[in-house]
C-alpha atoms as a PDB file:
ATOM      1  CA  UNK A   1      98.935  55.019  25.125  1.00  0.00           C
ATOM      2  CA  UNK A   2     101.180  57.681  25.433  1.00  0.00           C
ATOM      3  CA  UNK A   3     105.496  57.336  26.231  1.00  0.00           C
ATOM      4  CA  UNK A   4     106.618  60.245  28.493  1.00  0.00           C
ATOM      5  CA  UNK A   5     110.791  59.951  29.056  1.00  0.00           C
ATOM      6  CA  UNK A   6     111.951  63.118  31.278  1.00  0.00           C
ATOM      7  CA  UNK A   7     115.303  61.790  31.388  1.00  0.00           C
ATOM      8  CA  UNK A   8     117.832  58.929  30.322  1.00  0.00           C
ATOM      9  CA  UNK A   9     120.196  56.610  32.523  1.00  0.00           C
ATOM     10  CA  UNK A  10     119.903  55.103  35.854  1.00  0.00           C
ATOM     11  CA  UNK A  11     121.976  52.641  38.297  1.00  0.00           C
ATOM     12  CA  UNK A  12     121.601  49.185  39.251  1.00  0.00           C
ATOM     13  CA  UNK A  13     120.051  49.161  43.012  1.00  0.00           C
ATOM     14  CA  UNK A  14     119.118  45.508  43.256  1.00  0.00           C
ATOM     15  CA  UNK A  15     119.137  42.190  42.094  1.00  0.00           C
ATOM     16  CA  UNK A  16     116.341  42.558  39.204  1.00  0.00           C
ATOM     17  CA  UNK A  17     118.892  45.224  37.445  1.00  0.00           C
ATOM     18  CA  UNK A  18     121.151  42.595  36.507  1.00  0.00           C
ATOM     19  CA  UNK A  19     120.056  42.201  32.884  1.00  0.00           C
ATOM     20  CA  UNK A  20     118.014  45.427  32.793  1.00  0.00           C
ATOM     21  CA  UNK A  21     116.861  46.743  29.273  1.00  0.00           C
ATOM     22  CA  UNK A  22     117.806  50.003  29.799  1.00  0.00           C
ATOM     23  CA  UNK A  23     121.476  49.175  30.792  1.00  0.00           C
ATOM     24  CA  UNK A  24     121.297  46.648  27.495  1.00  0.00           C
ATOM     25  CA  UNK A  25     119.850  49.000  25.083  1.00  0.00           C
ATOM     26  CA  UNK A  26     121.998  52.071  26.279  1.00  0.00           C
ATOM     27  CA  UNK A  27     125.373  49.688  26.029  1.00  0.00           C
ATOM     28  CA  UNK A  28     124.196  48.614  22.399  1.00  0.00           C
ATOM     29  CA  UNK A  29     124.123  52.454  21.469  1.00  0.00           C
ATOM     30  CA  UNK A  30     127.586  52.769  23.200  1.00  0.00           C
ATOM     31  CA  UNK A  31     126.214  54.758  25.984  1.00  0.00           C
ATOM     32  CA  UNK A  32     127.074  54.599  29.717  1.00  0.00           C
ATOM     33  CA  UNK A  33     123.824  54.125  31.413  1.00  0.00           C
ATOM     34  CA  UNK A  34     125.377  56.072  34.874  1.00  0.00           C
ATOM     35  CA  UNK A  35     124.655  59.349  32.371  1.00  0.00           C
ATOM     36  CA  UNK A  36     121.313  60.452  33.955  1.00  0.00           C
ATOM     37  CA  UNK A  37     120.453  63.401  31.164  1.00  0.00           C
ATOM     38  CA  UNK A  38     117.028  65.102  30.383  1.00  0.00           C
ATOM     39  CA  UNK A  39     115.711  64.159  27.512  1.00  0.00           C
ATOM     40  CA  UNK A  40     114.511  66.146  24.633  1.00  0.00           C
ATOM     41  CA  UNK A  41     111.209  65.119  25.560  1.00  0.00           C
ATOM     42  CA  UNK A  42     111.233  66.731  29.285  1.00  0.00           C
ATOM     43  CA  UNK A  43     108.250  68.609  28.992  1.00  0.00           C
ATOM     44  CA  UNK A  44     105.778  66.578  26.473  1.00  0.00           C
ATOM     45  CA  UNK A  45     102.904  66.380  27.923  1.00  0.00           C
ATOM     46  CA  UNK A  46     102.333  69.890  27.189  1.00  0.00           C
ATOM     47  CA  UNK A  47     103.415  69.812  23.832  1.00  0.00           C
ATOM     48  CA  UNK A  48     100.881  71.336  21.540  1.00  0.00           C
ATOM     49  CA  UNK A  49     100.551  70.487  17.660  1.00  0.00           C
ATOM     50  CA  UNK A  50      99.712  73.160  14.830  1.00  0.00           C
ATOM     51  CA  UNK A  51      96.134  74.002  15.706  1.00  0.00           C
ATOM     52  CA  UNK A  52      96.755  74.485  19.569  1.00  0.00           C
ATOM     53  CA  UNK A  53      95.600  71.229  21.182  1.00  0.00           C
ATOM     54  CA  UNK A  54      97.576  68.752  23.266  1.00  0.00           C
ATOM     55  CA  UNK A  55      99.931  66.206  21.334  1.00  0.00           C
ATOM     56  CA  UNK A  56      98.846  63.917  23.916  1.00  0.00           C
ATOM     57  CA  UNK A  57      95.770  63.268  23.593  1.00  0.00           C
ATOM     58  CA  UNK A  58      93.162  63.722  26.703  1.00  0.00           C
ATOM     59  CA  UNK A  59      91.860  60.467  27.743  1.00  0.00           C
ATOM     60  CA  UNK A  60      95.397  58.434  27.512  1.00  0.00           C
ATOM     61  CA  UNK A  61      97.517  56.537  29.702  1.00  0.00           C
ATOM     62  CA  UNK A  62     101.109  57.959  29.775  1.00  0.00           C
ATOM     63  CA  UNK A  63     103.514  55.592  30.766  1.00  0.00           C
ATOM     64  CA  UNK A  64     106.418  58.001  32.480  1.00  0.00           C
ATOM     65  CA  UNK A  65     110.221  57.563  32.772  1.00  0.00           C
ATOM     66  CA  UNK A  66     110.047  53.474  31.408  1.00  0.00           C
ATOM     67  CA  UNK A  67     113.584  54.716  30.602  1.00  0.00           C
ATOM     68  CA  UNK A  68     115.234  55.416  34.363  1.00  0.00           C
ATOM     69  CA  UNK A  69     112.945  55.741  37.253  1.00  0.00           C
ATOM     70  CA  UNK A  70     111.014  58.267  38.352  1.00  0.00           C
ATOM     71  CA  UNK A  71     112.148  58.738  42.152  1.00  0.00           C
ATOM     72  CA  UNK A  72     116.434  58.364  41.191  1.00  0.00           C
ATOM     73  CA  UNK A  73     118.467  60.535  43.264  1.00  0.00           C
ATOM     74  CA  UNK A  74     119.927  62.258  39.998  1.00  0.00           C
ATOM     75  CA  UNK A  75     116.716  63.776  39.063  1.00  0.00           C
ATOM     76  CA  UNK A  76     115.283  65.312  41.824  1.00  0.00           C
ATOM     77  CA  UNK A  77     116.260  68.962  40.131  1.00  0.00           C
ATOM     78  CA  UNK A  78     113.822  68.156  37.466  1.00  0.00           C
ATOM     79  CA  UNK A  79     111.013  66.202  39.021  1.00  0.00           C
ATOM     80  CA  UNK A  80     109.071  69.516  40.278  1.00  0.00           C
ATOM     81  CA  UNK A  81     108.378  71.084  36.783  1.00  0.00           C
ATOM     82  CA  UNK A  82     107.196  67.218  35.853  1.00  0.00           C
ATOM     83  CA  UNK A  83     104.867  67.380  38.826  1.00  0.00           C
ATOM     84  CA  UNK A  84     103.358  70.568  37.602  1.00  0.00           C
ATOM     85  CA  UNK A  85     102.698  69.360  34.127  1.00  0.00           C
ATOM     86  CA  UNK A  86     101.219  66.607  35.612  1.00  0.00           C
ATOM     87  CA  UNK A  87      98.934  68.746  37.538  1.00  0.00           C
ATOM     88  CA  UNK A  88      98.435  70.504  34.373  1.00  0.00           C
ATOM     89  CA  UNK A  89      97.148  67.425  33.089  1.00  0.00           C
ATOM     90  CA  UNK A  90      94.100  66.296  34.804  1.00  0.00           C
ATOM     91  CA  UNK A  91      92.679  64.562  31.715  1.00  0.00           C
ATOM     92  CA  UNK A  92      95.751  62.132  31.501  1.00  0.00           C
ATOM     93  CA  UNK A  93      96.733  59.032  33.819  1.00  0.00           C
ATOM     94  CA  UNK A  94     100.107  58.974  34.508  1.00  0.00           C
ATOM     95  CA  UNK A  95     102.186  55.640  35.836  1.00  0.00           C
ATOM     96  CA  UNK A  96     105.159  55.006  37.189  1.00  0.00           C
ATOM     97  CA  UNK A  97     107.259  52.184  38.272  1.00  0.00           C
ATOM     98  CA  UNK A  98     110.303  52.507  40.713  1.00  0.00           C
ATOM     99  CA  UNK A  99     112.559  49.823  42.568  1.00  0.00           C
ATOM    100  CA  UNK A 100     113.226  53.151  44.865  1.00  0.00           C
ATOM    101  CA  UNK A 101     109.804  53.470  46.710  1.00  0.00           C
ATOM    102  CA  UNK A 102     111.362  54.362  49.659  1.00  0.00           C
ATOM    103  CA  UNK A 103     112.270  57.542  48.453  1.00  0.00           C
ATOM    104  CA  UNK A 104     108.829  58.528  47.696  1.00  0.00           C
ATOM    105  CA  UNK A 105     107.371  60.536  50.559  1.00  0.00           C
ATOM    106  CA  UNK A 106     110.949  63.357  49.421  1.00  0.00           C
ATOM    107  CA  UNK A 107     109.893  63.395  45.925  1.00  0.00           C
ATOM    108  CA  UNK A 108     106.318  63.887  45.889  1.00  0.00           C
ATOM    109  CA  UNK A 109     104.958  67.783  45.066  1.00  0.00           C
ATOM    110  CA  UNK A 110     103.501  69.729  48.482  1.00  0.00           C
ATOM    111  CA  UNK A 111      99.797  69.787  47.443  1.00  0.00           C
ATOM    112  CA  UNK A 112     100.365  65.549  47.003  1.00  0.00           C
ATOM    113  CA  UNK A 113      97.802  65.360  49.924  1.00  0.00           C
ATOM    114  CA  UNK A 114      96.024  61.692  49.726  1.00  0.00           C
ATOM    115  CA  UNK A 115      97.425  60.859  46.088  1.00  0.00           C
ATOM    116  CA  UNK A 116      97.117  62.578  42.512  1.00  0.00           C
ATOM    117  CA  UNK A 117      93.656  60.821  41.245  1.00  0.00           C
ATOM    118  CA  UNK A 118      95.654  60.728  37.814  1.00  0.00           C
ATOM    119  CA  UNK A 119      98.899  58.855  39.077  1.00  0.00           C
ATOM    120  CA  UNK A 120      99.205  55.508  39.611  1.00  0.00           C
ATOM    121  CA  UNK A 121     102.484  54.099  41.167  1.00  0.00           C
ATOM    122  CA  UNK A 122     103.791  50.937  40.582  1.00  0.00           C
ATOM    123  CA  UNK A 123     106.579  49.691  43.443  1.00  0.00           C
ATOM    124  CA  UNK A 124     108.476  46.857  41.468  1.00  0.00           C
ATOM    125  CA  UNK A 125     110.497  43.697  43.683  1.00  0.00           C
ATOM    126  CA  UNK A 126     111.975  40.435  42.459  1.00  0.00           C
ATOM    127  CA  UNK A 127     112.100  38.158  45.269  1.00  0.00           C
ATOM    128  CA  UNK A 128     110.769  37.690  48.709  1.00  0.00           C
ATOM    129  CA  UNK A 129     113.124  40.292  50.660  1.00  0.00           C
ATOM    130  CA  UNK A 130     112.876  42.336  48.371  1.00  0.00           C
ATOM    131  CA  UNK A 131     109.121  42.319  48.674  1.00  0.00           C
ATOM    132  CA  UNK A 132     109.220  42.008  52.488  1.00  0.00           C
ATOM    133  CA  UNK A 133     111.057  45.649  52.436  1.00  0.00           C
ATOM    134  CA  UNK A 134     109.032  47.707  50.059  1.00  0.00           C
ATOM    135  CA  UNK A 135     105.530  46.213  49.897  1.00  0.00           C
ATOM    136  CA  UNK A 136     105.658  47.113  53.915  1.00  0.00           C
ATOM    137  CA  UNK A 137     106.360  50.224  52.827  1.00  0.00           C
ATOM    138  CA  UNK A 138     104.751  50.348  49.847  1.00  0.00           C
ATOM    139  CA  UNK A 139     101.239  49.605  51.848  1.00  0.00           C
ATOM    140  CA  UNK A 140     101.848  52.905  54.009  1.00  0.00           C
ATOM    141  CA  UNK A 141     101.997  55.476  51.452  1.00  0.00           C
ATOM    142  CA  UNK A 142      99.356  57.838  50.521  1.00  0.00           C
ATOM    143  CA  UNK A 143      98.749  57.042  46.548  1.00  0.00           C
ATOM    144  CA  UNK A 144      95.524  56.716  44.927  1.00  0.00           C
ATOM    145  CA  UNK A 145      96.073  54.143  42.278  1.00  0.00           C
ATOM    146  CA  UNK A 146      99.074  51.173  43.452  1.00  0.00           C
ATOM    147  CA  UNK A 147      99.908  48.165  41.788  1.00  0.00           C
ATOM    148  CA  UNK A 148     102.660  46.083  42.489  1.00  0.00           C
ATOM    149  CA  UNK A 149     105.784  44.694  39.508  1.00  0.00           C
ATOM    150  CA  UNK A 150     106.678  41.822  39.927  1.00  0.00           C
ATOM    151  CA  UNK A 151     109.392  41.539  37.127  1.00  0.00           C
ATOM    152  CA  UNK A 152     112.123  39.993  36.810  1.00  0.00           C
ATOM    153  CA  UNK A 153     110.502  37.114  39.051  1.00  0.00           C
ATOM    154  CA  UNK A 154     113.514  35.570  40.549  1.00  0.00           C
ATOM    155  CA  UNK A 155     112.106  33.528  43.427  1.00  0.00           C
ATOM    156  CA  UNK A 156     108.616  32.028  45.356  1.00  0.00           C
ATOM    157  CA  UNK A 157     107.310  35.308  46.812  1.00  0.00           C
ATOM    158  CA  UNK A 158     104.300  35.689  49.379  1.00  0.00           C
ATOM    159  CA  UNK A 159     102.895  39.208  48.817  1.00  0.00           C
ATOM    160  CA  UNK A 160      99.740  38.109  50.515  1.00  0.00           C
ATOM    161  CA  UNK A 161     100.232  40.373  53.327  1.00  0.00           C
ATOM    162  CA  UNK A 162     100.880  43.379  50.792  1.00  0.00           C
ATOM    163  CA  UNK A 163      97.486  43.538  48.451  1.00  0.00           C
ATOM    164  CA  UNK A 164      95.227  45.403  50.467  1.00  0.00           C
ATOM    165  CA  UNK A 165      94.859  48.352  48.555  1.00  0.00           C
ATOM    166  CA  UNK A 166      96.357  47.060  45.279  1.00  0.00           C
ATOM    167  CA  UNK A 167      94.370  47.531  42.116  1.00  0.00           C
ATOM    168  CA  UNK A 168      96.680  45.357  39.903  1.00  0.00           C
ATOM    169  CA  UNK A 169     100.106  42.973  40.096  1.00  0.00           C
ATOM    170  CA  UNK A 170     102.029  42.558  37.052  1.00  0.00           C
ATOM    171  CA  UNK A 171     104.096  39.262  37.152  1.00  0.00           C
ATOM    172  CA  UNK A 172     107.232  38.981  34.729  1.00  0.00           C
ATOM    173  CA  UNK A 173     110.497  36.852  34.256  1.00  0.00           C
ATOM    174  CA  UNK A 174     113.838  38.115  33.058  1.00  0.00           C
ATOM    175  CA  UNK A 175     115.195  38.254  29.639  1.00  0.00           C
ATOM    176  CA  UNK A 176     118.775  37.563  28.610  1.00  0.00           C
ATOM    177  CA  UNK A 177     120.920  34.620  27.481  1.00  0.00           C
ATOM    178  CA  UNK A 178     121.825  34.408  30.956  1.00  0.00           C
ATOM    179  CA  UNK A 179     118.367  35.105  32.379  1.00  0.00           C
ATOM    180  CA  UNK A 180     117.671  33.540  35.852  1.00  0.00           C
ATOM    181  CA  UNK A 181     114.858  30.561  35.603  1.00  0.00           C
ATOM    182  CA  UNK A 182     110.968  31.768  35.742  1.00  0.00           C
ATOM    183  CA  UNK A 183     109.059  28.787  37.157  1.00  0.00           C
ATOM    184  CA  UNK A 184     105.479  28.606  36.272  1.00  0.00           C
ATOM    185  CA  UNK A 185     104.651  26.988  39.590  1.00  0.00           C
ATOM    186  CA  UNK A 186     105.247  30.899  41.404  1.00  0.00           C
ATOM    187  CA  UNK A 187     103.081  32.558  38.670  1.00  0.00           C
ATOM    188  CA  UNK A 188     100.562  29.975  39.807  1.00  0.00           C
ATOM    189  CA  UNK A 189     101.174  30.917  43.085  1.00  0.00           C
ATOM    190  CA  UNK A 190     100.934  34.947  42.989  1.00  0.00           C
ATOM    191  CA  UNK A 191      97.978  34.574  40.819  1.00  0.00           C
ATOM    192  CA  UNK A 192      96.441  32.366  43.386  1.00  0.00           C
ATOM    193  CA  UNK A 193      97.302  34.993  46.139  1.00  0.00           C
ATOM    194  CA  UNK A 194      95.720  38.086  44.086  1.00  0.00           C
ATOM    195  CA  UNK A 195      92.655  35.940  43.570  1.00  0.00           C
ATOM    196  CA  UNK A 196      91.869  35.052  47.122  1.00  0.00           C
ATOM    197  CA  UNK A 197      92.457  39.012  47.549  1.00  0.00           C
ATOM    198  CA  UNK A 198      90.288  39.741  44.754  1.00  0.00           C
ATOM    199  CA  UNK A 199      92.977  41.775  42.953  1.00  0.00           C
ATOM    200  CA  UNK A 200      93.572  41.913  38.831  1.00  0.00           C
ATOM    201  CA  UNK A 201      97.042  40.355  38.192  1.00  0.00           C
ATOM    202  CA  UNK A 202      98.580  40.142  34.472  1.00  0.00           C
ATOM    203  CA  UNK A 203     101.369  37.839  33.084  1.00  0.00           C
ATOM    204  CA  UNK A 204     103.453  39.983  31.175  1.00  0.00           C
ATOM    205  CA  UNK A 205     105.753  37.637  30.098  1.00  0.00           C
ATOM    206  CA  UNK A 206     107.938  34.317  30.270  1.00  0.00           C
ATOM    207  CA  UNK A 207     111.419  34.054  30.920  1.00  0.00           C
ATOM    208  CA  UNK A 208     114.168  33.639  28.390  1.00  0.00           C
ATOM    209  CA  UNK A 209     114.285  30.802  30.504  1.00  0.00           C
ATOM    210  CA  UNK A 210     111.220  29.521  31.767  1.00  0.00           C
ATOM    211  CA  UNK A 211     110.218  26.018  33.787  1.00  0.00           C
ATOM    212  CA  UNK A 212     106.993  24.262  34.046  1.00  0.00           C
ATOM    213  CA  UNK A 213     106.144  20.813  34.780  1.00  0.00           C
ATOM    214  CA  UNK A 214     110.093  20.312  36.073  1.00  0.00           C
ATOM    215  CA  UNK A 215     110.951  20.640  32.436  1.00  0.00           C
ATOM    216  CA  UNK A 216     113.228  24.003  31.798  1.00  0.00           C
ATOM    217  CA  UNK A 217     112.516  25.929  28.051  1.00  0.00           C
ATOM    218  CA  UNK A 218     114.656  28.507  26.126  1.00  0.00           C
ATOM    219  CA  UNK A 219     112.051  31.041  24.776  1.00  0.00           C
ATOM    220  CA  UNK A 220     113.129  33.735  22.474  1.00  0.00           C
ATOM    221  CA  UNK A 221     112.501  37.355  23.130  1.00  0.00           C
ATOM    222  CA  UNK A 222     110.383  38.366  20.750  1.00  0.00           C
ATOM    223  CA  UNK A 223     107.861  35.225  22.236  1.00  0.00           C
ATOM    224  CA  UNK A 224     107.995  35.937  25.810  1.00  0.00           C
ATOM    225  CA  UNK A 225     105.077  37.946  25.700  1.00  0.00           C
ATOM    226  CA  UNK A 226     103.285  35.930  23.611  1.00  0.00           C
ATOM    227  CA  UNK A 227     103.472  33.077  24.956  1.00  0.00           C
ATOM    228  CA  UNK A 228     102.612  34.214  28.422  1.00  0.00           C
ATOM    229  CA  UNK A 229      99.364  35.162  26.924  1.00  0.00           C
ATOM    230  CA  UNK A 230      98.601  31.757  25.587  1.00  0.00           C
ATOM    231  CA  UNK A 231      98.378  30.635  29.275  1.00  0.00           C
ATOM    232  CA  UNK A 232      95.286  33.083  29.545  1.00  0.00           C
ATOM    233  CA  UNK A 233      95.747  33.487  33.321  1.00  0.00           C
ATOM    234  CA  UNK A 234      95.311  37.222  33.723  1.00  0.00           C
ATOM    235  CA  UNK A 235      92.495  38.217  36.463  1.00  0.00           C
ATOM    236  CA  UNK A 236      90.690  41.178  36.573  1.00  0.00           C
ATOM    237  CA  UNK A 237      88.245  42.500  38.715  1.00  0.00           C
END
């Protein structure tokens, strides 16, 4: 596994940014998030060590721009030279999550054709109208590889309608002190969905504040993850 951060900073564009990590971890270093700057990492997936070969290693999954999004309006001066290393890097898989999917068909490179075999694009929504908007749109767009974020959870959502063609859903709730509730009963309920679909679905993680069995628990950070593997509900197929 492989970190690839083009650039730094973002905005809020919906609900789920409320308590967003990057916003947190950017205001913690006394830096505005609204900066979008490249990062001294811009072009690393070409970066070669000593002898000549790749720093990344062929073979890895790159997880790109966890630190902003990859379709923000700010960047679109620098997202063609990251298309081209990512054409220049055939041997890597490359993903992506946005909450700005419906930017995607005025970001993507001219030779894009059917998808990138070696991108996979994950469209990420937080409640049901959220989902009804951009899995629609989600489900129309020529990629190879889609899954679908659920995280921050912050209602019941029905994505039934949205799986075909969906390799994976990754289901999350929201961490802060002042974290909307993550009720176990609509993990339940999305993993049910992806089954009957026959799609792989993950729980990433709890809530800081989480409910099951109408009883509401405060879970610390450093456990959410944890403790949403201890339920052992992931599906793959």
């Amino acid at each position: 596994m492989a970190v690839w951060n083009p650039w730094k900073g973002c905005h809020r564009c919906s609900e789920g940014c409320k308590y967003c990590y990057i916003h947190k971890g950017r205001a913690r270093r006394g830096e505005s998030s609204d900066a979008v700057i490249p990062s001294k990492s811009f072009d690393a997936p070409l970066k070669r060590d000593k002898n000549g070969g790749y720093k990344i290693k062929s073979g890895e999954r790159v997880f790109l721009c966890f630190s902003s999004d990859f379709l923000l309006e700010d960047a679109d001066p620098w997202r063609p030279p990251c298309w081209e290393a990512i054409r220049a890097r055939p041997d890597l898989d490359f993903l992506f999550l946005t909450k700005r999917i419906t930017r995607f068909m005025n970001c993507i490179p001219p030779d894009w054709g059917a998808g990138y075999h070696n991108v996979t694009v994950g469209c990420t929504v937080e409640n049901q109208q959220n989902a009804d908007e951009k899995l629609a749109f989600f489900s129309r767009l020529p990629i190879k590889h889609k899954n679908i974020i659920l995280q921050p959870l912050i209602g019941p959502v029905n994505i039934a309608p949205y799986l075909d063609g969906v390799e994976l859903v990754v289901l999350g709730g929201e961490s802060d002190k002042n974290a909307r509730p993550l009720n176990y009963d609509w993990v339940l309920d999305v993993r049910r969905q992806c089954e009957d679909s026959c799609v792989s679905f993950e729980f990433r993680q709890c809530g800081t504040h989480f409910v099951k069995d109408g009883k509401r628990y405060t879970i610390p950070t450093k456990y959410l993850c944890s403790q949403a593997r201890k339920a052992n509900i992931d599906l793959h197929f």
